[in-house]
C-alpha atoms as a PDB file:
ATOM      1  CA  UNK A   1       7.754 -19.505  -5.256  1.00  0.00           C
ATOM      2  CA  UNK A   2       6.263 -22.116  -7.711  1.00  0.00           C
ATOM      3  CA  UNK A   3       3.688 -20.827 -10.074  1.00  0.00           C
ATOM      4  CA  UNK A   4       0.864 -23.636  -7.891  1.00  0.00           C
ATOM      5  CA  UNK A   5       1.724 -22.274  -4.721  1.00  0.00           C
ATOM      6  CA  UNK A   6       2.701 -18.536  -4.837  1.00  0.00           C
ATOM      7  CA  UNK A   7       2.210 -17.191  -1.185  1.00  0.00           C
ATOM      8  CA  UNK A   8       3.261 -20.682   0.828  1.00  0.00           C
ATOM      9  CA  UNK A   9       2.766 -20.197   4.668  1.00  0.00           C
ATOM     10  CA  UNK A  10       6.452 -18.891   4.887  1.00  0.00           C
ATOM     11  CA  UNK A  11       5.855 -16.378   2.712  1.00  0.00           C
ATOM     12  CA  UNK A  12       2.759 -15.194   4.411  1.00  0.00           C
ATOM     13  CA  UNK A  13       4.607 -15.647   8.377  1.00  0.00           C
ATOM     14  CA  UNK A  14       7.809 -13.282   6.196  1.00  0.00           C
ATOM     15  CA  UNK A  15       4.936 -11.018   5.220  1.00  0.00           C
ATOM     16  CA  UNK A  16       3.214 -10.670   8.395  1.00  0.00           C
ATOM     17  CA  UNK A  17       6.832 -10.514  10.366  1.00  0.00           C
ATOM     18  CA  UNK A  18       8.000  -7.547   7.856  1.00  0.00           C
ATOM     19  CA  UNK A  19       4.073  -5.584   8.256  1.00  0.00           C
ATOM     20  CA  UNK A  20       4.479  -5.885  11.756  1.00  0.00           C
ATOM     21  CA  UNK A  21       0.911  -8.049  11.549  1.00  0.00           C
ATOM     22  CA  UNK A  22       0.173 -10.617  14.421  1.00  0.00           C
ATOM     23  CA  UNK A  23      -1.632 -13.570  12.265  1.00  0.00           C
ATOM     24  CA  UNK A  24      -3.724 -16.670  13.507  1.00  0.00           C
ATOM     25  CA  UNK A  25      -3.100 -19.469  11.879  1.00  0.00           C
ATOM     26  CA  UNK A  26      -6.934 -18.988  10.451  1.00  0.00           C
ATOM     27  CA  UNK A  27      -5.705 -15.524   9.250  1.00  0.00           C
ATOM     28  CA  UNK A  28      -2.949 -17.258   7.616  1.00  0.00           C
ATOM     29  CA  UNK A  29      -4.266 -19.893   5.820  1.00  0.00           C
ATOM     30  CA  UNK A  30      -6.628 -18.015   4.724  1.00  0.00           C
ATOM     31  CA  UNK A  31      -4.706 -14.817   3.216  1.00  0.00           C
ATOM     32  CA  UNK A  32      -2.428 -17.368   1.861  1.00  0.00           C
ATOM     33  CA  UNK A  33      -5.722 -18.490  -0.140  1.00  0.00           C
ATOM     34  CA  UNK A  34      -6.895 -15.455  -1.101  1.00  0.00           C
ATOM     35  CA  UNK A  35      -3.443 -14.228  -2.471  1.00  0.00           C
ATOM     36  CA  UNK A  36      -3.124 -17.198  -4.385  1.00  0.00           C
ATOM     37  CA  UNK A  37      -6.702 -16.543  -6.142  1.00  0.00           C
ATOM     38  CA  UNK A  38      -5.459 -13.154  -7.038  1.00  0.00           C
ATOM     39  CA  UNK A  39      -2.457 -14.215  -8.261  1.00  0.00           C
ATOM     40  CA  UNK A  40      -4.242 -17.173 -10.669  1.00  0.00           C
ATOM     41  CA  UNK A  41      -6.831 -14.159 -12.064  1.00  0.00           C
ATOM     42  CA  UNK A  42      -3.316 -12.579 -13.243  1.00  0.00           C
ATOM     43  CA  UNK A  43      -2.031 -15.616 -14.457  1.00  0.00           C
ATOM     44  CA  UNK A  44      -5.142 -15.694 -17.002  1.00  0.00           C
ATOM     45  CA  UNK A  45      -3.830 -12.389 -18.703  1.00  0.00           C
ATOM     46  CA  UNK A  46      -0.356 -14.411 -19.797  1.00  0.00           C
ATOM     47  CA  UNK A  47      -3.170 -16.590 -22.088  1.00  0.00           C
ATOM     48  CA  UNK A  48      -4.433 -13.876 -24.115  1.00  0.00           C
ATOM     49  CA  UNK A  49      -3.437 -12.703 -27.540  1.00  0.00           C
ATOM     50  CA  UNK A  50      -2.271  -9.060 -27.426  1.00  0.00           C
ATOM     51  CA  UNK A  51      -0.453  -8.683 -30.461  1.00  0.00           C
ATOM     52  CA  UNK A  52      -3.070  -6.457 -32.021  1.00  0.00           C
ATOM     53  CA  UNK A  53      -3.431  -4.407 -28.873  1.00  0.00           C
ATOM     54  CA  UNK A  54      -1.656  -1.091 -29.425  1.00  0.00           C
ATOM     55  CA  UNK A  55      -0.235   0.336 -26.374  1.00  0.00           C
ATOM     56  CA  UNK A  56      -2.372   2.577 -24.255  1.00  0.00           C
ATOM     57  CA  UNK A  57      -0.429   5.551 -22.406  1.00  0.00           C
ATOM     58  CA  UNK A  58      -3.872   6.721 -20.322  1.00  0.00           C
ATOM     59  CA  UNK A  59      -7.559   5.817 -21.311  1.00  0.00           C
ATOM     60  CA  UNK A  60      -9.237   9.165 -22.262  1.00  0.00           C
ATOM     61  CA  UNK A  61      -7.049  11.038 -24.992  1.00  0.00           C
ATOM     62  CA  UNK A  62      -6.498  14.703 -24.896  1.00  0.00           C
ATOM     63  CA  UNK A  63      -6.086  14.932 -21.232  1.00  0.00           C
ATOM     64  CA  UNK A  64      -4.592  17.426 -20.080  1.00  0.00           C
ATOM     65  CA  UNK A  65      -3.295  18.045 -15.966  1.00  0.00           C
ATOM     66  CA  UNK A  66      -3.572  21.223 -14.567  1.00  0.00           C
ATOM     67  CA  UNK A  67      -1.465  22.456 -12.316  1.00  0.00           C
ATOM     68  CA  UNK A  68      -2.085  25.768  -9.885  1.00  0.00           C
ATOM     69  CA  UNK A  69       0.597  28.393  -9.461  1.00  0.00           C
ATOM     70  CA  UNK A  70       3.274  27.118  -6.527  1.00  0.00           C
ATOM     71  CA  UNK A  71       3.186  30.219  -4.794  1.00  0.00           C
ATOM     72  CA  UNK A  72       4.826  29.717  -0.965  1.00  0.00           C
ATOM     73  CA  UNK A  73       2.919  31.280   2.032  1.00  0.00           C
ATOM     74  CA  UNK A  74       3.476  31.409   5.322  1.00  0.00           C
ATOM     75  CA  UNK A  75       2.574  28.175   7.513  1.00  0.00           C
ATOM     76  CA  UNK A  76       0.916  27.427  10.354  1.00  0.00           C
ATOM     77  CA  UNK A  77       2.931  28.359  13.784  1.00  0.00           C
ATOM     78  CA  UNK A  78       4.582  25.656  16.331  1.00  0.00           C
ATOM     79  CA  UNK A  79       1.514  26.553  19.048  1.00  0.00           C
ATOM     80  CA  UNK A  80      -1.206  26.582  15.759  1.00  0.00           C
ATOM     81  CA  UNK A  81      -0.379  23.489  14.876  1.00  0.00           C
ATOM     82  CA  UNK A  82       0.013  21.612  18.008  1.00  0.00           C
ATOM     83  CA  UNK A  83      -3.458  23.582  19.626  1.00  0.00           C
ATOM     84  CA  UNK A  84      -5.891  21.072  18.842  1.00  0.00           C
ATOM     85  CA  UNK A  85      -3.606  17.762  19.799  1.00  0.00           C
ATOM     86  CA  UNK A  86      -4.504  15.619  22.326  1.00  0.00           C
ATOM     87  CA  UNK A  87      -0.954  14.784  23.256  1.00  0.00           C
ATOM     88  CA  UNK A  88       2.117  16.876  23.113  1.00  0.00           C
ATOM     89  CA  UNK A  89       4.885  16.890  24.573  1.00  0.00           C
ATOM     90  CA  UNK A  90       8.171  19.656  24.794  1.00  0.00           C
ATOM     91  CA  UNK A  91       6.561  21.489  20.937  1.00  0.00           C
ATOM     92  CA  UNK A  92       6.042  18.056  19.234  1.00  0.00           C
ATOM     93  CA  UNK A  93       3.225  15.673  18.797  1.00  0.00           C
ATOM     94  CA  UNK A  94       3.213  12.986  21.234  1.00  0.00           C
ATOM     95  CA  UNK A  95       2.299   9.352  19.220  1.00  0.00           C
ATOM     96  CA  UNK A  96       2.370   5.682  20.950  1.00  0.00           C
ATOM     97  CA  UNK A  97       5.619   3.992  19.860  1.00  0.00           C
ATOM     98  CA  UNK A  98       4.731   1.261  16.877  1.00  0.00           C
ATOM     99  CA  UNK A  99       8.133  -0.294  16.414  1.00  0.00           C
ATOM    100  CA  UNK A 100       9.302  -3.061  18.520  1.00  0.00           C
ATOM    101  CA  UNK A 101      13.078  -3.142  19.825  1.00  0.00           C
END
């Protein structure tokens, strides 16, 4: 991809194909254009001076994460978990089929 046209209507039908996303033309076109705006606003950021800019590891200093205990406990049972689906089918949730052949 050239730095003028990043996402170039191939790109954007490879995209779509790979998402599983069935595009317009209009829906093209225009997420090809609004990609390519993105992609500009990070272009700016290659035109400023960050030598002076020390490195940031996180925003706030002194943070600290806190974890909880891992402690293992008994889960939920086959019929407990399936008793509120609205479609199951031999002890396993029953989902439409997303992939194509």
């Amino acid at each position: 991809m050239s730095k003028k046209e990043e996402f170039s209507q191939e790109t954007i039908d490879y995209i779509s194909k790979l998402a599983l996303l069935e595009l317009t033309d209009a829906e093209k076109k225009d997420l090809s254009t609004q990609l390519n705006d993105i992609i500009s606003y990070f272009h700016k950021l290659d035109d400023l001076d960050t030598s002076n800019v020390p490195p940031t590891r996180h925003p706030l200093e002194n943070i600290k994460n806190v974890y909880r205990n891992d402690i293992p406990t008994e889960g939920l049972s086959n019929e407990e978990a399936l008793q509120n689906a609205p479609h199951k089918k031999e002890g396993f949730f029953k989902a439409p089929k997303i992939l194509k052949d």
